[in-house]
C-alpha atoms as a PDB file:
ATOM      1  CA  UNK A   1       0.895  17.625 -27.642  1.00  0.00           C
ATOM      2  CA  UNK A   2      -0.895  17.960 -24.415  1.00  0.00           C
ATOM      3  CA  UNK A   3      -1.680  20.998 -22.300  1.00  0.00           C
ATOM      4  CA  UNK A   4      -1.813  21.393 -18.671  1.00  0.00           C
ATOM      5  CA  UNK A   5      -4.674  24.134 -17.448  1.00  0.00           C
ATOM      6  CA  UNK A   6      -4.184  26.152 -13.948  1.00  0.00           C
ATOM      7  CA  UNK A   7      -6.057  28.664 -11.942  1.00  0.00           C
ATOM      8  CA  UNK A   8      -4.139  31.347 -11.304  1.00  0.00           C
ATOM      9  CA  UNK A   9      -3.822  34.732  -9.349  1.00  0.00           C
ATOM     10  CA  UNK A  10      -2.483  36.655 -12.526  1.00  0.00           C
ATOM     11  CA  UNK A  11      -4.312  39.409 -13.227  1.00  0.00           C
ATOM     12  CA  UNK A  12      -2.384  41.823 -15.662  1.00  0.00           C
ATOM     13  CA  UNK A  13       0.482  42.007 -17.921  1.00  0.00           C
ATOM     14  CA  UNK A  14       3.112  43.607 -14.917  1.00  0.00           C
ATOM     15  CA  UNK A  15       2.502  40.479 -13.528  1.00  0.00           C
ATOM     16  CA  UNK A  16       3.015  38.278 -16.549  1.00  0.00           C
ATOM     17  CA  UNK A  17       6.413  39.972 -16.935  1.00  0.00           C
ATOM     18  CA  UNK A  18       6.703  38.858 -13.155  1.00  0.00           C
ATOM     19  CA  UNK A  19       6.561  34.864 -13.723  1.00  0.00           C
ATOM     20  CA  UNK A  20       7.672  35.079 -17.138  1.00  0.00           C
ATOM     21  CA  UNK A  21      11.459  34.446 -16.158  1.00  0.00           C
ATOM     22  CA  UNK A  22      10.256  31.546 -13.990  1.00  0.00           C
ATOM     23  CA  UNK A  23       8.058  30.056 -16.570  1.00  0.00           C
ATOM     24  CA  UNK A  24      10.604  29.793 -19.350  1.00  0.00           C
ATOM     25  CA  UNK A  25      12.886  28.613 -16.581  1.00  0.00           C
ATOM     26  CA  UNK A  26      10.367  25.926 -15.872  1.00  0.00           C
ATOM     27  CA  UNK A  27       8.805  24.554 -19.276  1.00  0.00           C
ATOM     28  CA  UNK A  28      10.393  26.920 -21.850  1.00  0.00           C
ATOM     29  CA  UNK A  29       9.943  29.827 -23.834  1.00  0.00           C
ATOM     30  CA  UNK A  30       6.899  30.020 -25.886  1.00  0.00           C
ATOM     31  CA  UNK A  31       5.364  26.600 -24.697  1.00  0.00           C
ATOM     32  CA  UNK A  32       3.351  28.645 -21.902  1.00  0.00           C
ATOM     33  CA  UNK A  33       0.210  31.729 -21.811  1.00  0.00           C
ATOM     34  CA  UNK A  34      -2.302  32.912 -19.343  1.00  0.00           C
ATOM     35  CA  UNK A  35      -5.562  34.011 -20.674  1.00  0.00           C
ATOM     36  CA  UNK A  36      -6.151  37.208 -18.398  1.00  0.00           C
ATOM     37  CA  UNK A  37      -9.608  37.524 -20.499  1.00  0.00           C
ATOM     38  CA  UNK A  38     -10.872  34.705 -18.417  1.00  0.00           C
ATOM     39  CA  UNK A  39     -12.169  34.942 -14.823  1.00  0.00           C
ATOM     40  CA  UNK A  40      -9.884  32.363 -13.601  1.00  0.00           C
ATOM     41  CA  UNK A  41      -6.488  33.716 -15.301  1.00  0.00           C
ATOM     42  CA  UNK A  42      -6.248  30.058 -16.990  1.00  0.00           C
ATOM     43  CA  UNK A  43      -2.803  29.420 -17.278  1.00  0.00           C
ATOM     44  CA  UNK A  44      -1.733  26.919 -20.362  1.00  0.00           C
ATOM     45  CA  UNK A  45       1.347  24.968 -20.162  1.00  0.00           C
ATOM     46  CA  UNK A  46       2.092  22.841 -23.992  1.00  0.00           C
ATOM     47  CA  UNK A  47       3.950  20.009 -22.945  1.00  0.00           C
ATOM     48  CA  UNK A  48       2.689  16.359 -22.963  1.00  0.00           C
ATOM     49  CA  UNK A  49       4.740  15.947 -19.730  1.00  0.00           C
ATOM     50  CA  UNK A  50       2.946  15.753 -16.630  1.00  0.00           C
ATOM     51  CA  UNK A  51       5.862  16.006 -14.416  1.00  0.00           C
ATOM     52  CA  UNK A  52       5.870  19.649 -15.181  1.00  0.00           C
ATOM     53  CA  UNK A  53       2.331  20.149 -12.726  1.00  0.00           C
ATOM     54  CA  UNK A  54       4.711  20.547  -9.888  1.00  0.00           C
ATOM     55  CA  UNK A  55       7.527  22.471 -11.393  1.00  0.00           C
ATOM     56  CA  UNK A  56       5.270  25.057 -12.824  1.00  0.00           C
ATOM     57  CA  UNK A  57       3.274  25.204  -9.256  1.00  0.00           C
ATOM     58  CA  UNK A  58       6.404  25.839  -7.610  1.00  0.00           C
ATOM     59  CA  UNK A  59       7.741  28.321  -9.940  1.00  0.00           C
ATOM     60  CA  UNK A  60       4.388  30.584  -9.203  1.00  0.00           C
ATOM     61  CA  UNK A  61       4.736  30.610  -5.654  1.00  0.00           C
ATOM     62  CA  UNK A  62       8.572  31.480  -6.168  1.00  0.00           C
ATOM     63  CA  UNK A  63       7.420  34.376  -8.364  1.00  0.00           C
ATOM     64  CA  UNK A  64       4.731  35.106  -5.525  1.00  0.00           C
ATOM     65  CA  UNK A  65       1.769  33.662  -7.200  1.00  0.00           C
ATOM     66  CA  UNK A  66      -0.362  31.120  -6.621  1.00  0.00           C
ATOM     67  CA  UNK A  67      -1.528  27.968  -8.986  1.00  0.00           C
ATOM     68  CA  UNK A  68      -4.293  25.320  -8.651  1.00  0.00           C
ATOM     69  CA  UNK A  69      -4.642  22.629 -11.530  1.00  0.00           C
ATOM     70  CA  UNK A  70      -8.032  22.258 -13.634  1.00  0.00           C
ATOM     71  CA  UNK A  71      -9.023  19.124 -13.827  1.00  0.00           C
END
């Protein structure tokens, strides 16, 4: 399985409980984490579908947040 990799604004866990509803909405409950240890708040999306990019992007900024994919 693939993962997808974004930049993110996320910076704490009040914030992951935020986007969490919208996440699970958008790719599903466990298949998702942000790694607020990094300096970029990498968010990881497991799926192998990359027809999610856009879904998950939209999802952020519906939660308020903001999401740029690493290439």
């Amino acid at each position: 399985m693939e993962s997808i990799k974004f930049r993110t604004n996320i910076k704490c866990g009040g914030c992951i409980a935020t986007v969490t509803p919208f996440l699970n909405e958008a790719v599903g409950e466990n298949n998702w984490q942000v790694d607020l240890q990094s300096p970029e708040k990498v968010l990881t999306i497991h799926t192998g579908d990359k027809t999610k990019e856009a879904t998950v992007i939209q999802k952020l900024q519906e939660a308020g947040y903001k999401a740029e994919t690493v290439s």
